[in-house]
Structures are given as structure tokens and as C-alpha cells.
C-alpha atoms as a PDB file:
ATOM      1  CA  UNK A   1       0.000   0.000   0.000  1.00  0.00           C
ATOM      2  CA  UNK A   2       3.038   2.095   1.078  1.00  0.00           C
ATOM      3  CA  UNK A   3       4.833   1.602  -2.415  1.00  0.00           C
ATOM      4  CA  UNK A   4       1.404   2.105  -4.058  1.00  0.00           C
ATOM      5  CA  UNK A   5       0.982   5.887  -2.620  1.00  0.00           C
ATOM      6  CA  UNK A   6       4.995   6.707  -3.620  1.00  0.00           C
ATOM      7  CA  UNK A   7       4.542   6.265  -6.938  1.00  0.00           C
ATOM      8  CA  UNK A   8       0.978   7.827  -7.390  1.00  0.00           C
ATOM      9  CA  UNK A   9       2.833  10.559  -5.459  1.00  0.00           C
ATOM     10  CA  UNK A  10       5.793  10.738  -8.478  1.00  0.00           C
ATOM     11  CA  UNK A  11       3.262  10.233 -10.956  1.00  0.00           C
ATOM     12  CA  UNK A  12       1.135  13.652  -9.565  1.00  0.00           C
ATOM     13  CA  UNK A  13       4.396  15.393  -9.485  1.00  0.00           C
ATOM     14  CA  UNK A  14       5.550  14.201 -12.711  1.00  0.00           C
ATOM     15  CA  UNK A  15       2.412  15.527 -14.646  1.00  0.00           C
ATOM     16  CA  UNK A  16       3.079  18.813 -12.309  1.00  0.00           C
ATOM     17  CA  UNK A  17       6.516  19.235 -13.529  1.00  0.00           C
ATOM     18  CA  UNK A  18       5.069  18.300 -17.070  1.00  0.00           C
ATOM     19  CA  UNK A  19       2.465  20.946 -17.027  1.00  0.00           C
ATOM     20  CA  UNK A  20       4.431  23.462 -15.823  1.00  0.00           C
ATOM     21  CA  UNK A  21       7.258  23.406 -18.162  1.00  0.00           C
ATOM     22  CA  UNK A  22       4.529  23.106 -20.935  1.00  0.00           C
ATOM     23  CA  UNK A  23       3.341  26.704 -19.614  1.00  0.00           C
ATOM     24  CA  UNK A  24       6.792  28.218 -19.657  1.00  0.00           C
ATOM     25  CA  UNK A  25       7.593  26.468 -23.166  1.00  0.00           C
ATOM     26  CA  UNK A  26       4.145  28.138 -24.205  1.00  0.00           C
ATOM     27  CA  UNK A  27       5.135  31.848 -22.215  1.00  0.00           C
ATOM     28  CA  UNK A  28       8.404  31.263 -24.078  1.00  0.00           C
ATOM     29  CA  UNK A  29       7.301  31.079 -27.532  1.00  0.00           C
ATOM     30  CA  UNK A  30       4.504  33.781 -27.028  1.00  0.00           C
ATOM     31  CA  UNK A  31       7.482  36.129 -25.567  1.00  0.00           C
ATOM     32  CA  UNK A  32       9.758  35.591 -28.651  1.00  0.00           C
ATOM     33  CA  UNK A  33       6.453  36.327 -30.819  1.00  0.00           C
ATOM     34  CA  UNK A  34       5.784  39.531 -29.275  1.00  0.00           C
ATOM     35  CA  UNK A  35       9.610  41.050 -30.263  1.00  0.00           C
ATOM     36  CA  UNK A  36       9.243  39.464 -33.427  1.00  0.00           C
ATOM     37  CA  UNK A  37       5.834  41.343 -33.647  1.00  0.00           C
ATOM     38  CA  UNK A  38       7.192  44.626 -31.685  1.00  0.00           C
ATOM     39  CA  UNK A  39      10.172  44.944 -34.327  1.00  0.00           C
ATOM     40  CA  UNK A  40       7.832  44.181 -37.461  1.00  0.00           C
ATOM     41  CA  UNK A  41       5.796  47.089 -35.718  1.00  0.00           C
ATOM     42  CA  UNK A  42       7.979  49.459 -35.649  1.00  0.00           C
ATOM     43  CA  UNK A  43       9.539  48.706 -39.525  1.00  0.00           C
ATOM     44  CA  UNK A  44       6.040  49.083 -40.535  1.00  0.00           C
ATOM     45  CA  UNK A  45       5.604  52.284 -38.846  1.00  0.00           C
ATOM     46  CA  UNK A  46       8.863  53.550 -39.882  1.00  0.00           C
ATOM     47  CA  UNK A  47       7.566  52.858 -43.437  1.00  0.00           C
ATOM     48  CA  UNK A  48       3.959  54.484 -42.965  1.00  0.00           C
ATOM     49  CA  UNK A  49       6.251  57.651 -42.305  1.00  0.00           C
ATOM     50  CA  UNK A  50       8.058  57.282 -45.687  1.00  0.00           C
ATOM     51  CA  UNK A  51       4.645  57.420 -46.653  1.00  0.00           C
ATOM     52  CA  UNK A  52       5.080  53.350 -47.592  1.00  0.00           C
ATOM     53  CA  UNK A  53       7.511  54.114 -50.382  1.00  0.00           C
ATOM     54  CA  UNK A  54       9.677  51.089 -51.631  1.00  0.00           C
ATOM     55  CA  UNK A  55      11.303  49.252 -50.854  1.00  0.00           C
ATOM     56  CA  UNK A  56       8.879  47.656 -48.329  1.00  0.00           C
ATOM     57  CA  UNK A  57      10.325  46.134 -44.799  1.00  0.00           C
ATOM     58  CA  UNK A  58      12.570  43.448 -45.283  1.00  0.00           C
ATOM     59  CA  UNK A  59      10.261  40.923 -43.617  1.00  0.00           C
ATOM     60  CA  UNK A  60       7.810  41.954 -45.735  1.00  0.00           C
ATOM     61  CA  UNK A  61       9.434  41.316 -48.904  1.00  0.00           C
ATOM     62  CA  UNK A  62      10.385  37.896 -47.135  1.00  0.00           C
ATOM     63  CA  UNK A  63       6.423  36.958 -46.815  1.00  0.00           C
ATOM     64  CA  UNK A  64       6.103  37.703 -50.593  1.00  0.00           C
ATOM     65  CA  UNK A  65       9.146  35.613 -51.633  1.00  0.00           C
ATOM     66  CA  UNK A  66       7.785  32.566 -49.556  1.00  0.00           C
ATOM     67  CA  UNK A  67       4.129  32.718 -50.769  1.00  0.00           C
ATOM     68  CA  UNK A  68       5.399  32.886 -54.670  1.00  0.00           C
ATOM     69  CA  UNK A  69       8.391  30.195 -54.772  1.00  0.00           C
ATOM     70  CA  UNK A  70       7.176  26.966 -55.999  1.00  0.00           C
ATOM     71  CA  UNK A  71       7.380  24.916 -52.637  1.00  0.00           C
ATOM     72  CA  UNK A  72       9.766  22.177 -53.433  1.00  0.00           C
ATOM     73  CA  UNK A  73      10.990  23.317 -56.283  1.00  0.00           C
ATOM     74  CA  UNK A  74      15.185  23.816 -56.931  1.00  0.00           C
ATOM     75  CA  UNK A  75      15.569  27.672 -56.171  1.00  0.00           C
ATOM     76  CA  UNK A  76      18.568  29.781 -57.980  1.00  0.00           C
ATOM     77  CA  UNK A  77      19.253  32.755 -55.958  1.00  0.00           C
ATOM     78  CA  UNK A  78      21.988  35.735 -57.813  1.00  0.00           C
ATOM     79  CA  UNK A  79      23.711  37.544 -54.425  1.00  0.00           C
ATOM     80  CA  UNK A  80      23.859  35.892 -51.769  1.00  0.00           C
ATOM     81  CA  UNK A  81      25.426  38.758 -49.910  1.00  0.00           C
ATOM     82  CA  UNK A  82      24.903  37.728 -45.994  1.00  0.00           C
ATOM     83  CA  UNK A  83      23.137  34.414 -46.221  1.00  0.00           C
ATOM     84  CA  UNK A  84      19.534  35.787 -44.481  1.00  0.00           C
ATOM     85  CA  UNK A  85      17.468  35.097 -47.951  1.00  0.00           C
ATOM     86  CA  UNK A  86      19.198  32.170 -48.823  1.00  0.00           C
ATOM     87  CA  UNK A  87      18.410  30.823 -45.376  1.00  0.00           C
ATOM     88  CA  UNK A  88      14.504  31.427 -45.740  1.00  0.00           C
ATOM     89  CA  UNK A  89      14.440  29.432 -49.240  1.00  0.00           C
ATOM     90  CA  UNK A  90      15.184  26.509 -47.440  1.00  0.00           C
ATOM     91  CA  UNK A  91      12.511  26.288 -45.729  1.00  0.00           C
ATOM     92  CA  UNK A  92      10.581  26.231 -49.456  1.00  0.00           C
ATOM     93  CA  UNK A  93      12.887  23.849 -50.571  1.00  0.00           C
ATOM     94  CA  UNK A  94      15.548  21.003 -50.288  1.00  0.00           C
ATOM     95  CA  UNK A  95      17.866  22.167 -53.588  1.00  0.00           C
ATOM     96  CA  UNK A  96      19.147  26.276 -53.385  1.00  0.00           C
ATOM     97  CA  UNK A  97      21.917  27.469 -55.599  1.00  0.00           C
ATOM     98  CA  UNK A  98      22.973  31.187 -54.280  1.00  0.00           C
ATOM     99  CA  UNK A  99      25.369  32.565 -56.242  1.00  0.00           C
ATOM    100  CA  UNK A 100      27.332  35.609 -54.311  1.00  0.00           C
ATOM    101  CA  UNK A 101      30.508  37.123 -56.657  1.00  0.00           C
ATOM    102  CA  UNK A 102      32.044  39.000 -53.509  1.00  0.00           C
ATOM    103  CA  UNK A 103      35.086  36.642 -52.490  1.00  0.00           C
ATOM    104  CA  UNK A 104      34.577  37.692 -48.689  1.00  0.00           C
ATOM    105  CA  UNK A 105      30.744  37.645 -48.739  1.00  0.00           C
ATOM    106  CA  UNK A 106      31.204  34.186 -50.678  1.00  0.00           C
ATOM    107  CA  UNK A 107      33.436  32.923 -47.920  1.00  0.00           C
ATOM    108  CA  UNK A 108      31.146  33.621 -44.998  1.00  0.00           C
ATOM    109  CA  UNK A 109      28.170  32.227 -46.555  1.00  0.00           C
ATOM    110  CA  UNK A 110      29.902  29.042 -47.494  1.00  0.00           C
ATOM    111  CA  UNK A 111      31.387  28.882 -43.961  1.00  0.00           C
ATOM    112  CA  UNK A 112      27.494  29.444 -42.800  1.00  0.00           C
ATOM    113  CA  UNK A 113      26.387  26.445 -44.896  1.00  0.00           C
ATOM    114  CA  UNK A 114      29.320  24.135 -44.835  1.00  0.00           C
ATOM    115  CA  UNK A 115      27.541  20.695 -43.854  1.00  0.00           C
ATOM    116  CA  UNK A 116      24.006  21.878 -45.255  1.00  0.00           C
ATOM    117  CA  UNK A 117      23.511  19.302 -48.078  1.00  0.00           C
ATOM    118  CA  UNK A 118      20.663  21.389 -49.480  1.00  0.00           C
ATOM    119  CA  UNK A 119      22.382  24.828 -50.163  1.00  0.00           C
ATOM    120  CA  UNK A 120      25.413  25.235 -52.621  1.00  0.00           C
ATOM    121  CA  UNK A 121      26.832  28.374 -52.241  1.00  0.00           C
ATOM    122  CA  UNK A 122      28.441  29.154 -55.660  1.00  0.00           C
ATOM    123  CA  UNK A 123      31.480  32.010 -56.259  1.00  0.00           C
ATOM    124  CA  UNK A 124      31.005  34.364 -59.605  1.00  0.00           C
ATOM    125  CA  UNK A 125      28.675  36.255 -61.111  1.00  0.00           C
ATOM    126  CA  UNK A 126      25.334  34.961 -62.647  1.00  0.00           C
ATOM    127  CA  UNK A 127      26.375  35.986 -66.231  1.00  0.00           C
ATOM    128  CA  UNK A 128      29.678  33.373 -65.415  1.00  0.00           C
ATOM    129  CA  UNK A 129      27.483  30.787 -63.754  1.00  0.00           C
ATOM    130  CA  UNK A 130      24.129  30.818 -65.537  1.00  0.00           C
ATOM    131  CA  UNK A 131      25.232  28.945 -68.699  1.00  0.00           C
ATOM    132  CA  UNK A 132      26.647  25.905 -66.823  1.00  0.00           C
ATOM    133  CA  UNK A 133      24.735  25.894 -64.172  1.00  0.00           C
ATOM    134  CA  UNK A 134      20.995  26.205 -65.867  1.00  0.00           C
ATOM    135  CA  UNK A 135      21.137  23.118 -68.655  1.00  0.00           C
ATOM    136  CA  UNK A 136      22.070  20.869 -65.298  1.00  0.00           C
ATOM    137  CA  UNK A 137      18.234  21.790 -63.651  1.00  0.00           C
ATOM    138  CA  UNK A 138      15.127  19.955 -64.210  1.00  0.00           C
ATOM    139  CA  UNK A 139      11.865  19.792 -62.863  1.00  0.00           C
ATOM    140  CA  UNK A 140      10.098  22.617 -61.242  1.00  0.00           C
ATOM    141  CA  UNK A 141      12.238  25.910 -60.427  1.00  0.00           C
ATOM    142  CA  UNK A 142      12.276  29.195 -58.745  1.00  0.00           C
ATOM    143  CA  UNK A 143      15.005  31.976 -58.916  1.00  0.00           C
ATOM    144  CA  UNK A 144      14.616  34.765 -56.660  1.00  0.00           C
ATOM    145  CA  UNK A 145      17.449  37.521 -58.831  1.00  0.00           C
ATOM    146  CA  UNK A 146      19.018  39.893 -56.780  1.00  0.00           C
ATOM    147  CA  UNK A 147      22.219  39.736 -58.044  1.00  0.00           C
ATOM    148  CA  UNK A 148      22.781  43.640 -58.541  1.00  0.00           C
ATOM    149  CA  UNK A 149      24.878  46.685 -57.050  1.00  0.00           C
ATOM    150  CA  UNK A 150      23.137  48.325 -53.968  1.00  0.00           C
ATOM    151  CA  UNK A 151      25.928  50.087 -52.920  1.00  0.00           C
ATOM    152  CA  UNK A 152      28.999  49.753 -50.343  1.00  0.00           C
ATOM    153  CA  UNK A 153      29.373  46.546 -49.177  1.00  0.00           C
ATOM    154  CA  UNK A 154      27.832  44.514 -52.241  1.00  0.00           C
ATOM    155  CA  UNK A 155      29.863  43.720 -55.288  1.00  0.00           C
ATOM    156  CA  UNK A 156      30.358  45.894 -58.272  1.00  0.00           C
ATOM    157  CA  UNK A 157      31.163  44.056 -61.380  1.00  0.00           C
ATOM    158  CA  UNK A 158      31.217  45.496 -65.238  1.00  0.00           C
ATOM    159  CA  UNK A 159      27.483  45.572 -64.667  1.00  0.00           C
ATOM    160  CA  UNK A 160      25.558  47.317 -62.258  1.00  0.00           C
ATOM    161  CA  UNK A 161      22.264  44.762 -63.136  1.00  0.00           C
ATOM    162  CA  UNK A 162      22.933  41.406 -64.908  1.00  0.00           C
ATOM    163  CA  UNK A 163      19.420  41.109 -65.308  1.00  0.00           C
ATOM    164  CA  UNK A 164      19.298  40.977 -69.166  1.00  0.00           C
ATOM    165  CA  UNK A 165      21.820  38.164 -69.682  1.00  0.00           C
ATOM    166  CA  UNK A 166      19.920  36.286 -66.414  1.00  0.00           C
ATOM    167  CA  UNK A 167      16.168  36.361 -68.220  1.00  0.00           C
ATOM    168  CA  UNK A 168      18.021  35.399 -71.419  1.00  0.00           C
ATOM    169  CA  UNK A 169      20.277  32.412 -69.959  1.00  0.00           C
ATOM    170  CA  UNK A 170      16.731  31.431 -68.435  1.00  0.00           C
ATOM    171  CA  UNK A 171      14.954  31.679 -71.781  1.00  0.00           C
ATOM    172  CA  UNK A 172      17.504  29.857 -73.433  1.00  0.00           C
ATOM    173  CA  UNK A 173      16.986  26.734 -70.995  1.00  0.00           C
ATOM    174  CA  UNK A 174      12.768  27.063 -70.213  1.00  0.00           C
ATOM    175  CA  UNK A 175      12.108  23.884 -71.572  1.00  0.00           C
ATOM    176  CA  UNK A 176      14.298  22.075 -69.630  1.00  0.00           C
ATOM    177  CA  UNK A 177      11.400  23.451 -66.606  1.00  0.00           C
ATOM    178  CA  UNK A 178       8.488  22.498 -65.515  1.00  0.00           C
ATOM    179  CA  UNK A 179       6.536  25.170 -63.627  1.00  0.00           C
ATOM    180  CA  UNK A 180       8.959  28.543 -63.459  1.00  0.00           C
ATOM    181  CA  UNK A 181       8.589  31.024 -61.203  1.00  0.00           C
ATOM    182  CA  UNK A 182      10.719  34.385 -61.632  1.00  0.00           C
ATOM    183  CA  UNK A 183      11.214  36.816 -58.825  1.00  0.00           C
ATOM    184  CA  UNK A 184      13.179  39.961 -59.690  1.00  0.00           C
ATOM    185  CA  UNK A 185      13.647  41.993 -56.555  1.00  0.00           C
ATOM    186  CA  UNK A 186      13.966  45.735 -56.655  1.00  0.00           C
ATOM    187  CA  UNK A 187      11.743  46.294 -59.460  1.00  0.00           C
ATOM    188  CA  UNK A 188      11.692  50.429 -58.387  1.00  0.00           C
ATOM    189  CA  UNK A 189      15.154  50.911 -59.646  1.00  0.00           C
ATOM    190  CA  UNK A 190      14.068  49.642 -63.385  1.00  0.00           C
ATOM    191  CA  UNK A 191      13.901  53.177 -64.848  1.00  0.00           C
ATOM    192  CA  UNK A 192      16.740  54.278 -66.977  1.00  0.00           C
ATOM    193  CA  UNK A 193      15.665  57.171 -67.494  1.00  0.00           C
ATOM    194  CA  UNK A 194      16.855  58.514 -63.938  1.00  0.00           C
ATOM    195  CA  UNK A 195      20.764  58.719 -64.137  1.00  0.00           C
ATOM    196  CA  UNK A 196      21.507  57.108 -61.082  1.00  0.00           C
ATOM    197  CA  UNK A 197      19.505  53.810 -62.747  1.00  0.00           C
ATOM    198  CA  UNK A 198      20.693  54.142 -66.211  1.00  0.00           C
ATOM    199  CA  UNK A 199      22.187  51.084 -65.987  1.00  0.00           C
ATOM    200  CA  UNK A 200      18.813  49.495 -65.619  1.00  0.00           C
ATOM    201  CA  UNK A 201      16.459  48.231 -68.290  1.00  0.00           C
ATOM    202  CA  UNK A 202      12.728  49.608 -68.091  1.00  0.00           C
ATOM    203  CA  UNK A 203      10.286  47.544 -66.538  1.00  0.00           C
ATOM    204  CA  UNK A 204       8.634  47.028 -69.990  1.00  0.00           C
ATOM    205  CA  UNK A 205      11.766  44.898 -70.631  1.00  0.00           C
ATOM    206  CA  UNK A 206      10.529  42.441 -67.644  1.00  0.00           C
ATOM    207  CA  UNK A 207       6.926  42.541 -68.842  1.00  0.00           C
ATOM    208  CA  UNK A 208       7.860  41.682 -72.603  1.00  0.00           C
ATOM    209  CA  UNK A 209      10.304  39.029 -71.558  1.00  0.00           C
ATOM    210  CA  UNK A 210       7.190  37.711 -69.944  1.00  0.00           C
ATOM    211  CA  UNK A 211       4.462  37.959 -72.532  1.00  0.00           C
ATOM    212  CA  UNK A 212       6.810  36.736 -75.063  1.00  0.00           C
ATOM    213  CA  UNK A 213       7.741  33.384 -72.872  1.00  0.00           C
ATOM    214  CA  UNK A 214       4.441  32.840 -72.040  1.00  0.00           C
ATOM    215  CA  UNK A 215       4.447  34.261 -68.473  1.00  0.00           C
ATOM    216  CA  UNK A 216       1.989  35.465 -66.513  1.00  0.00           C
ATOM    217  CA  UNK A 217       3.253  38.732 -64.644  1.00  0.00           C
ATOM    218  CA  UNK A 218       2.608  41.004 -61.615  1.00  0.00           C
ATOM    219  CA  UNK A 219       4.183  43.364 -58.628  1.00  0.00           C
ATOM    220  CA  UNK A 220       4.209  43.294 -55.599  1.00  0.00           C
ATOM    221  CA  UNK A 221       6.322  45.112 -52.749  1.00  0.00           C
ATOM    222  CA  UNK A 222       8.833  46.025 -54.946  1.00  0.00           C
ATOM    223  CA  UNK A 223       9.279  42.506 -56.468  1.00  0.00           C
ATOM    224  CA  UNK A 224       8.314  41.554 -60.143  1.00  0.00           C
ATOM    225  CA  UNK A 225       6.988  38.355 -60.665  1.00  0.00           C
ATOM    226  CA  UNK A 226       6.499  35.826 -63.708  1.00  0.00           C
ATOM    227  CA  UNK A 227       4.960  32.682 -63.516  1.00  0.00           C
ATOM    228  CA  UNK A 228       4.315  30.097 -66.074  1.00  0.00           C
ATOM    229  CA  UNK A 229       1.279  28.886 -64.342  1.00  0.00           C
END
């Protein structure tokens, strides 16, 4: 009867301990929420100031990137730069090329990855890398192209936007895809005829390279998007 009451007595304080780190677990993760929240708060009010000019809060631009990526699909992403973007497409997917052309930026992110079988951090630019690197994919694909000059601490190359010879390397090698999904980030700085974007095509360049590949096209946050689908 003795050894009967002992271990009814663990068992009650079992399930106490049990419940009780189940309620901090659960005050835990609705803590961390609440600074997530707090600091996606304040970006968004820092924005409404700007009068919500582009570009758009950088978790907001994350949201849109994760709803439009073909889940499962191989994702190419052109600059890599600190690894933050590269790290949210694999949660959308097992296979992501990033391709970051900065030989320091390119050795941090590869040290950040090294052991992550689903991430292959490549070193170039996309205009070197696109044409062996495309003809080897198959199956459904994203690319998320950011691959441009924003200024110190990004890489400056002979182009400022290798956005023309990305589209075509992609054209050239569409019908080695299934369902394509194209996400061009920065969409605001596609107006040549502003000096300090002269290097830019328009944005009637991204629409036509649409329509003519069969695309169906749209933006949103300061991110053009083309889908086959």
C-alpha cells in the first residue's frame, strides 16, 4: 500500500513538472512572438512615415518571396550577400543554388552552410554561372534575382544589373522546366531614365520578356513576378 501511494505521489508530481514546463515552453514562444511582432511594428511604422515608399520592410518582402516560390521546387538565388534570404528558401525547398561574386561575402556564406547538403553556395557572377549551371536543372524551379549593385558593401562588377543576360540564360533553358517562377527583386530601380539607374532596363523589358515566354506577370512590394502557371 506504502509503495502504491509513492509512486501515485511521483506520478502527480511528474504531470506537475510536465504541465508546468509546458506553460513556460508556451510563455516562451509567445514572448519571442511579441519582439518578433514589436520589431515588425515598428519597420512598418517607420515605413507608414516614408509614406510606404519602396522598398517595403525586409520581412515583408520575405512573406512575398515565400508565398510565390514553388514549394519544393530547386531555387537559384543571384547575391547571396549575408546568407539571411538564402536561409529562408530553405525552408521552401531542399535544392538552393545562391550565387554571391564577392570573395569575402562568398566565404562567410559558405562557412554558414558548410555541412548543409541542401544549399550550394556558388562564387562568380550569374552571367559566369548561368550557362553551366541552368542546362544541369530539371523539374520545377524558382530563382529569386538579386544579383545587382546596392551600394557599399555589395559587389560591383562590369554591370551594375545582370538582369538581361539572367532572363536570357533562363529563356535559353525554359524547356528544360516544368513550372517557373521568376522573382526579380527591386523592381523600383528599373527606370533608366533617372541617371543614377541608367544602368537598368525599363520595366517594360521584364513585362515583354514575360508575354513573349508565355508568363503570366505582376508586382508586388517592390518585387516583379512571372509565372508560367
Amino acid at each position: 500500500m506504502l509503495e502504491l501511494t509513492m509512486n501515485i505521489k511521483i506520478k502527480i508530481r511528474k504531470s506537475m513538472f510536465y504541465r508546468t514546463l509546458f506553460k513556460v515552453l508556451r510563455l516562451l514562444k509567445v514572448f519571442v512572438y511579441a519582439v518578433r511582432r514589436e520589431n515588425h511594428l515598428s519597420q512598418v511604422m517607420s515605413w507608414e512615415s516614408d509614406s510606404f515608399a519602396m522598398p517595403a520592410p525586409h520581412f515583408v518582402k520575405q512573406s512575398v518571396v515565400l508565398r510565390h516560390v514553388i514549394k519544393g521546387s530547386t531555387i537559384v538565388e543571384t547575391g547571396t550577400h549575408t546568407g539571411e534570404t538564402s536561409k529562408l528558401l530553405l525552408t521552401a525547398s531542399n535544392k538552393v543554388f545562391t550565387i554571391e561574386p564577392d570573395e569575402i561575402l562568398y566565404a562567410k556564406a559558405n562557412a554558414r552552410f558548410m555541412g548543409n547538403q541542401g544549399i550550394k553556395v556558388l562564387n562568380g557572377t550569374s552571367e559566369e554561372i548561368f550557362p553551366s549551371l541552368l542546362p544541369r536543372i530539371f523539374g520545377d524551379v524558382s530563382f529569386w534575382l538579386d544579383g545587382h549593385f546596392s551600394g557599399e558593401g555589395t559587389f560591383k562588377g562590369k554591370l551594375d544589373s545582370p538582369i538581361k543576360i539572367e532572363l536570357s540564360e533562363i529563356q535559353k533553358n525554359v524547356n528544360n522546366f516544368n513550372k517557373i517562377c521568376v522573382l526579380v527583386d527591386d523592381v523600383r530601380l528599373f527606370n533608366p531614365k533617372l541617371l543614377e539607374n541608367s544602368a537598368y532596363p525599363s520595366v517594360d523589358f521584364l513585362t515583354d520578356w514575360a508575354i513573349t515566354n508565355g508568363f503570366n506577370w505582376s508586382i508586388e512590394s517592390d518585387i516583379f513576378i512571372a509565372k508560367n502557371y
